[in-house]
Protein backbone atom coordinates (compact mmCIF):
# COMPACT_ATOMS: atom_id res chain seq x y z
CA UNK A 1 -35.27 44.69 24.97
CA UNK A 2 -38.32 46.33 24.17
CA UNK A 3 -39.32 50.20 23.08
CA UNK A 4 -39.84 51.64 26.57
CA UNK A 5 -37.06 49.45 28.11
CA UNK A 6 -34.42 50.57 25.67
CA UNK A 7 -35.32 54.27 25.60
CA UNK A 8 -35.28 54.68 29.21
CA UNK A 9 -31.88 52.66 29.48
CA UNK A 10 -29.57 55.00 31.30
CA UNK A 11 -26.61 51.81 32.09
CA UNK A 12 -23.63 52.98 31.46
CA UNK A 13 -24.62 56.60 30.49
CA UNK A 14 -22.83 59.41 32.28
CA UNK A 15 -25.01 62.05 33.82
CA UNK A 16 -23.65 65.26 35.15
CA UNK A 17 -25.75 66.71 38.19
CA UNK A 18 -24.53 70.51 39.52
CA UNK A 19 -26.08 71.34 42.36
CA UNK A 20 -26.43 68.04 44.00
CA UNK A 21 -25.74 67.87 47.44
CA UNK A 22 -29.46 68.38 48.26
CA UNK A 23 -32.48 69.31 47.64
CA UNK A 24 -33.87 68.71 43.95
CA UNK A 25 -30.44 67.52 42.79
CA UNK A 26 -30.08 64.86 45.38
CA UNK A 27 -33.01 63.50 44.30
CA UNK A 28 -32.65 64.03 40.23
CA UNK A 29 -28.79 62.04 41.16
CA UNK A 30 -30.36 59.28 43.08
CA UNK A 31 -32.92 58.73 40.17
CA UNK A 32 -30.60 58.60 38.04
CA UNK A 33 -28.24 55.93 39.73
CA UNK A 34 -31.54 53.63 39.89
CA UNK A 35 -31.50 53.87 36.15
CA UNK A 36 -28.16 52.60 35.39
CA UNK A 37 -26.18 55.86 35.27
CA UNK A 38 -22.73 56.66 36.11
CA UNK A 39 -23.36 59.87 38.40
CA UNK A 40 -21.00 62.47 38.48
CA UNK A 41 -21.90 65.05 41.28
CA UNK A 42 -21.18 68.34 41.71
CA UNK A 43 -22.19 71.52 43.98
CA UNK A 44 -19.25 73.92 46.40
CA UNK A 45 -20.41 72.15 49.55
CA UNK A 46 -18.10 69.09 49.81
CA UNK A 47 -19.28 67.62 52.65
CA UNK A 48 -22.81 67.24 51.95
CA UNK A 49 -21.84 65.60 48.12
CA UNK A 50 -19.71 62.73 50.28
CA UNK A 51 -23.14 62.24 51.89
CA UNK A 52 -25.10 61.82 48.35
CA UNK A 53 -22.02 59.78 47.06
CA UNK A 54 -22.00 57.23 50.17
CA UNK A 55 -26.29 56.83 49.88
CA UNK A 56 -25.80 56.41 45.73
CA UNK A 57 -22.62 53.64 46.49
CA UNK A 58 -24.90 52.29 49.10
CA UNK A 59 -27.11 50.81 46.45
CA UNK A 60 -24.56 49.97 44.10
CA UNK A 61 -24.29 52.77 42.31
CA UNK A 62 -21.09 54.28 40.31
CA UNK A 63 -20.50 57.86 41.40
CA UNK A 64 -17.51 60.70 41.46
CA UNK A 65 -18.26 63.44 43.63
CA UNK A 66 -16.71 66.58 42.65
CA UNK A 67 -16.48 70.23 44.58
CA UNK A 68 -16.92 72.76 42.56
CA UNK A 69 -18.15 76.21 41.63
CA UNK A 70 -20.06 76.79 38.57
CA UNK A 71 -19.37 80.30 38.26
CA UNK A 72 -15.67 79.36 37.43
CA UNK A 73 -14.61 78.50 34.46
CA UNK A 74 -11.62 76.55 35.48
CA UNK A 75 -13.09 74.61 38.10
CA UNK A 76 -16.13 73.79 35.78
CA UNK A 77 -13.43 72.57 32.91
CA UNK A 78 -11.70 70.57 35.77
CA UNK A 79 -15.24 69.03 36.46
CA UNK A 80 -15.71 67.67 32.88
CA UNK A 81 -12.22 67.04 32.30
CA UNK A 82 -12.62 63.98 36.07
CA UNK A 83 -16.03 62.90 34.22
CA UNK A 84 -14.63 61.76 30.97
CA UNK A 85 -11.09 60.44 32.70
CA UNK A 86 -13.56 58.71 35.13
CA UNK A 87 -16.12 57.34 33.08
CA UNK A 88 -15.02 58.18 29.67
CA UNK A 89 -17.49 60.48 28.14
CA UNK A 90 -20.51 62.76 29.26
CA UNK A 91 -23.85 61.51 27.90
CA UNK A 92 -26.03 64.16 30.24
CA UNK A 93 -25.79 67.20 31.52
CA UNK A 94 -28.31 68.59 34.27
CA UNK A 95 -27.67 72.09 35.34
CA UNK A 96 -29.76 72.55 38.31
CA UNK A 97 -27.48 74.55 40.65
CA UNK A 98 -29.27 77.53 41.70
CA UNK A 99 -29.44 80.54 44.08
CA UNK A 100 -32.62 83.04 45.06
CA UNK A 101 -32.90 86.27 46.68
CA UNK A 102 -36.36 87.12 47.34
CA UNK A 103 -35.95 91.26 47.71
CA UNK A 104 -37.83 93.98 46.76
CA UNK A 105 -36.15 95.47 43.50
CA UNK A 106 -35.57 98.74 44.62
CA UNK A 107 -33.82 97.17 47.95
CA UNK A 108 -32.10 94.59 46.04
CA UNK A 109 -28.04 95.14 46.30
CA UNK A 110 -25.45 95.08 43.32
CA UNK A 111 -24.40 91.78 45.73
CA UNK A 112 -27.34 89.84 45.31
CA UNK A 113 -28.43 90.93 41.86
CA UNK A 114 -24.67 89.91 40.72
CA UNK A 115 -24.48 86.29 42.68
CA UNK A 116 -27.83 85.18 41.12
CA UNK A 117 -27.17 86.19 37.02
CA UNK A 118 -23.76 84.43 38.15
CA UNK A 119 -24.81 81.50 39.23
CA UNK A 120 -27.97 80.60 37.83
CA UNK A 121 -27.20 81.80 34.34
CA UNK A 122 -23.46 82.43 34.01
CA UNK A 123 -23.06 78.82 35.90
CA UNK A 124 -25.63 77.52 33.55
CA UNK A 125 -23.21 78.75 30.25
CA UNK A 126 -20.04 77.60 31.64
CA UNK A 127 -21.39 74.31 32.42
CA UNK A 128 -22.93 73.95 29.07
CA UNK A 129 -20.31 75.04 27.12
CA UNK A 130 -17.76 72.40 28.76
CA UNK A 131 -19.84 69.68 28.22
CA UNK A 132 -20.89 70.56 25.45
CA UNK A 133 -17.10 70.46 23.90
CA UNK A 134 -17.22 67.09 25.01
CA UNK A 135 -20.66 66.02 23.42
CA UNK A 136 -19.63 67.60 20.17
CA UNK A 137 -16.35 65.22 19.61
CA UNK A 138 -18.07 62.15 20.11
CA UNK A 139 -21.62 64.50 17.97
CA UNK A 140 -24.06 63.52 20.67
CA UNK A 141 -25.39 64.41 24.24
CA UNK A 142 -28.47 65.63 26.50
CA UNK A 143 -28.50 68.99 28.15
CA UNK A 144 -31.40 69.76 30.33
CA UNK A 145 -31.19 72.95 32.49
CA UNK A 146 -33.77 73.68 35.47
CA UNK A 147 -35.35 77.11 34.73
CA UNK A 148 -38.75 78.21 36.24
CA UNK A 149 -42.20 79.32 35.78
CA UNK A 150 -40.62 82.67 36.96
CA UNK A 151 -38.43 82.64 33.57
CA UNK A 152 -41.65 82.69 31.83
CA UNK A 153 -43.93 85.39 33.94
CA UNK A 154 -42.79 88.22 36.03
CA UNK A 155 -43.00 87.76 39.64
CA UNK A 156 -42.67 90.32 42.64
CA UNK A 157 -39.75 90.19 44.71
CA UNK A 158 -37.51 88.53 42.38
CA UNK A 159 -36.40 90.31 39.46
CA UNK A 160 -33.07 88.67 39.75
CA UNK A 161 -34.22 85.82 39.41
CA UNK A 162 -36.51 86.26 36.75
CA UNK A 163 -33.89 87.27 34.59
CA UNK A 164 -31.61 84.63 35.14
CA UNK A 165 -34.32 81.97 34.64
CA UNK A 166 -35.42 83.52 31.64
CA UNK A 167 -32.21 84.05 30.37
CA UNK A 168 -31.87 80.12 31.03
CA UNK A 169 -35.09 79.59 28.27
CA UNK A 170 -33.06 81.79 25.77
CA UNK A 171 -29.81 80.19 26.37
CA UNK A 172 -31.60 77.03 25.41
CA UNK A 173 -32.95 77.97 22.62
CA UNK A 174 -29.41 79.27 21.40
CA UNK A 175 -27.77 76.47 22.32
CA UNK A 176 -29.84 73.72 20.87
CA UNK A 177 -29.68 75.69 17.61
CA UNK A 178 -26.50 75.74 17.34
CA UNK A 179 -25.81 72.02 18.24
CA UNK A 180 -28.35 70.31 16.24
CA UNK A 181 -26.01 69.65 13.62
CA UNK A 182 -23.72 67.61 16.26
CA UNK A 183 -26.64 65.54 17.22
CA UNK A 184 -27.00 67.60 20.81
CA UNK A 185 -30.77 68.75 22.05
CA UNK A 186 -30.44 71.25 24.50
CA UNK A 187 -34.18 71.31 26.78
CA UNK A 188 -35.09 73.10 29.86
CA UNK A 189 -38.11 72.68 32.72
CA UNK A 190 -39.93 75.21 34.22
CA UNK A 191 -41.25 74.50 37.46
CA UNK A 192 -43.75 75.95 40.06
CA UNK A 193 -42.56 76.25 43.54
CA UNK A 194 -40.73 73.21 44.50
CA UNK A 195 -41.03 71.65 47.51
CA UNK A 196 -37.13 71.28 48.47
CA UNK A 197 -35.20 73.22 51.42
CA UNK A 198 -34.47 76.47 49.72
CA UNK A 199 -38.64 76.69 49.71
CA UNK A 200 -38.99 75.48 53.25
CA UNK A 201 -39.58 78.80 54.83
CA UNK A 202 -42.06 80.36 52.36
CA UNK A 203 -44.27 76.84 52.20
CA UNK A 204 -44.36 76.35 56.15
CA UNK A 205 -46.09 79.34 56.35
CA UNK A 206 -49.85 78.71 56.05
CA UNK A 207 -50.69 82.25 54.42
CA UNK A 208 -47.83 82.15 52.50
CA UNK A 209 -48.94 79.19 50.42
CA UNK A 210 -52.38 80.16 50.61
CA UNK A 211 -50.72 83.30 48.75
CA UNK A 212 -48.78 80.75 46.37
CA UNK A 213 -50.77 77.87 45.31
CA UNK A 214 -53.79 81.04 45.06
CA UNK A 215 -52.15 81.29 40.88
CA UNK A 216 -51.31 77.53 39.84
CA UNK A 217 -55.11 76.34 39.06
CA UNK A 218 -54.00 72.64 40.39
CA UNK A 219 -53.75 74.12 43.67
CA UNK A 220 -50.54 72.06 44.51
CA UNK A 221 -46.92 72.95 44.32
CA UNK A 222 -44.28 70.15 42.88
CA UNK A 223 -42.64 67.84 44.58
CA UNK A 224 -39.37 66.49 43.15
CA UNK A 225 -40.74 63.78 41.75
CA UNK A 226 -43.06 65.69 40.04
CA UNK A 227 -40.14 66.79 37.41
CA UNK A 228 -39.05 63.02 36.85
CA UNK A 229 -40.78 62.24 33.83
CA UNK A 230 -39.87 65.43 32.43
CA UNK A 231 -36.15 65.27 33.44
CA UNK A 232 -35.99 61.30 31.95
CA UNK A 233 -37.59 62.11 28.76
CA UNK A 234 -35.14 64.78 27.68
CA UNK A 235 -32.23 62.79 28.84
CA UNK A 236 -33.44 59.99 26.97
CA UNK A 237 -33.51 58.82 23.06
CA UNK A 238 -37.53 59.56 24.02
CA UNK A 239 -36.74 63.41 22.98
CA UNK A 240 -34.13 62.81 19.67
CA UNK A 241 -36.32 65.49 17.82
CA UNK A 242 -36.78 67.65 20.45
CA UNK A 243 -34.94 70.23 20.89
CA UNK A 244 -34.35 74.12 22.53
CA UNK A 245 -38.10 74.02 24.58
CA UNK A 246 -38.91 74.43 27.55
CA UNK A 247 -41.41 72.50 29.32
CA UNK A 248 -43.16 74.24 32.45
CA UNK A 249 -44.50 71.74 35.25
CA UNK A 250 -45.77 74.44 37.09
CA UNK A 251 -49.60 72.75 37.81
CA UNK A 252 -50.97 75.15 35.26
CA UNK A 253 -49.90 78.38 36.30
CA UNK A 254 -48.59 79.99 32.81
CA UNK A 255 -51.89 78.43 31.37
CA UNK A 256 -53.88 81.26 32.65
C-alpha cells in the first residue's frame, strides 16, 4: 500500500459524527463510510439518524446510530461510552452539530443567545472532552470541529453565533495544546455559507445571495463537498504535525 493509499485509509477507524441526521453531517458520515470507517452517528432527531443509518448499511457500511443531545453531559458520555463497546475505540471525532439565530443583537432574547453558546460551543466541549478521555488511554485520536468564517470576522445579525464559532477556534487551540503530549491534534474548519438546509432560505433568495457571495472574492458559496479534503486531511495521519488551526474554506472571504 502506497503513501496516499495508506494515509487516507479510514478501514476500521471509528469516526464520531454529531449532528448527522442531515445536512453537512449526512454527507461528512456517508464520506466517511466510503472510506472504510465505522460510523457512529449522532444528532436529538432519531428518526432522521435511522434514515442516514439504513442509506450508510445500504452500501455496506458499519454504523450505530445514537440519539442524543450534545448539550448534556450524560447523554454525550453515554454516546462515547456505545462507540467504544461497539467498535472498541474512537479514532475521530467531528463535532459539527450546530444551531443559528439570525437576529438583530439588540432583539436577540436570553433564549436564543443561551441555546446557541450551548450548543455550538458548550456541545462542542462536552463532546471533546469525552472523546477525548478515550483518545488519551489508548495516546492518540483526531478531533476536527466545524467553526465558521463568522468565528473569524464579525458579522451582522449574528452575534451569537459569532461568539460561539469563535469560541470554537479558541477551544481548539486549547485543546490541541494540551493534548499534544498524548499524541491528539485537535483542528477546526471555517467555512463560508454552506449550501445545506439550515441555509436554504437565505440562498433561494436572489438578492440575498447577491448580498452574500458580494464579500467571498470567488463569488461562490461551499457546497459540502467543498470541506472534504479539508475534513479527510485532519482526520488522517496526512495532519500528524498539525495541530490547534483552523483552516477557513470560505472562497476567500477572510483574505480581504
Amino acid at each position: 500500500m502506497g503513501y496516499i493509499e495508506e494515509t487516507y485509509n479510514f478501514k476500521d477507524k471509528t469516526v464520531v459524527v454529531t449532528g448527522s441526521s442531515r445536512g453537512l453531517g449526512r454527507e461528512i458520515a456517508l464520506v466517511f463510510s466510503k472510506a472504510g470507517a465505522n460510523l457512529v452517528l449522532a444528532s436529538r432527531d432519531s428518526e432522521k439518524l435511522k434514515v442516514v443509518a439504513e442509506e450508510i448499511k445500504s452500501e455496506g457500511g458499519r454504523v450505530l446510530p445514537f440519539s442524543v443531545d450534545v448539550t448534556n453531559k450524560e447523554q454525550v458520555e453515554a454516546l462515547m461510552e456505545k462507540a467504544c463497546d461497539e467498535f472498541g475505540q474512537i479514532d475521530v471525532l467531528i463535532n459539527n452539530a450546530g444551531v443559528i439565530y439570525r437576529v438583530p443583537a439588540a432583539q436577540m432574547s436570553e433564549e436564543e443567545w443561551d441555546d446557541t453558546i450551548a450548543v455550538n460551543l458548550k456541545g462542542t466541549f462536552l463532546c471533546s472532552q469525552a472523546a477525548g478521555k478515550k483518545m488519551i488511554e489508548k495516546r492518540s485520536g483526531k478531533i476536527v470541529s466545524i467553526s465558521s468564517e463568522k468565528g473569524l470576522v464579525g458579522f451582522p445579525e449574528r452575534s451569537a453565533y459569532c461568539a460561539s464559532k469563535g469560541g470554537i477556534v479558541m477551544l481548539t487551540k486549547a485543546l490541541a495544546v494540551e493534548w499534544a503530549p498524548y499524541n491528539i491534534q485537535v483542528n477546526a474548519i471555517a467555512p463560508t455559507y454552506i449550501e445545506t438546509e439550515m441555509t436554504r432560505e437565505i440562498l433561494s433568495d436572489p438578492e440575498k445571495y447577491r448580498e452574500v457571495i458580494s464579500t467571498i472574492p470567488m463569488k461562490q458559496v461551499c457546497k459540502p463537498r467543498d470541506l472534504f479534503g479539508a475534513i479527510l486531511l485532519f482526520a488522517s495521519e496526512a495532519s500528524s504535525l498539525i495541530t490547534g488551526q483552523t483552516l477557513p474554506v470560505d472562497g476567500g472571504l477572510t483574505a480581504w
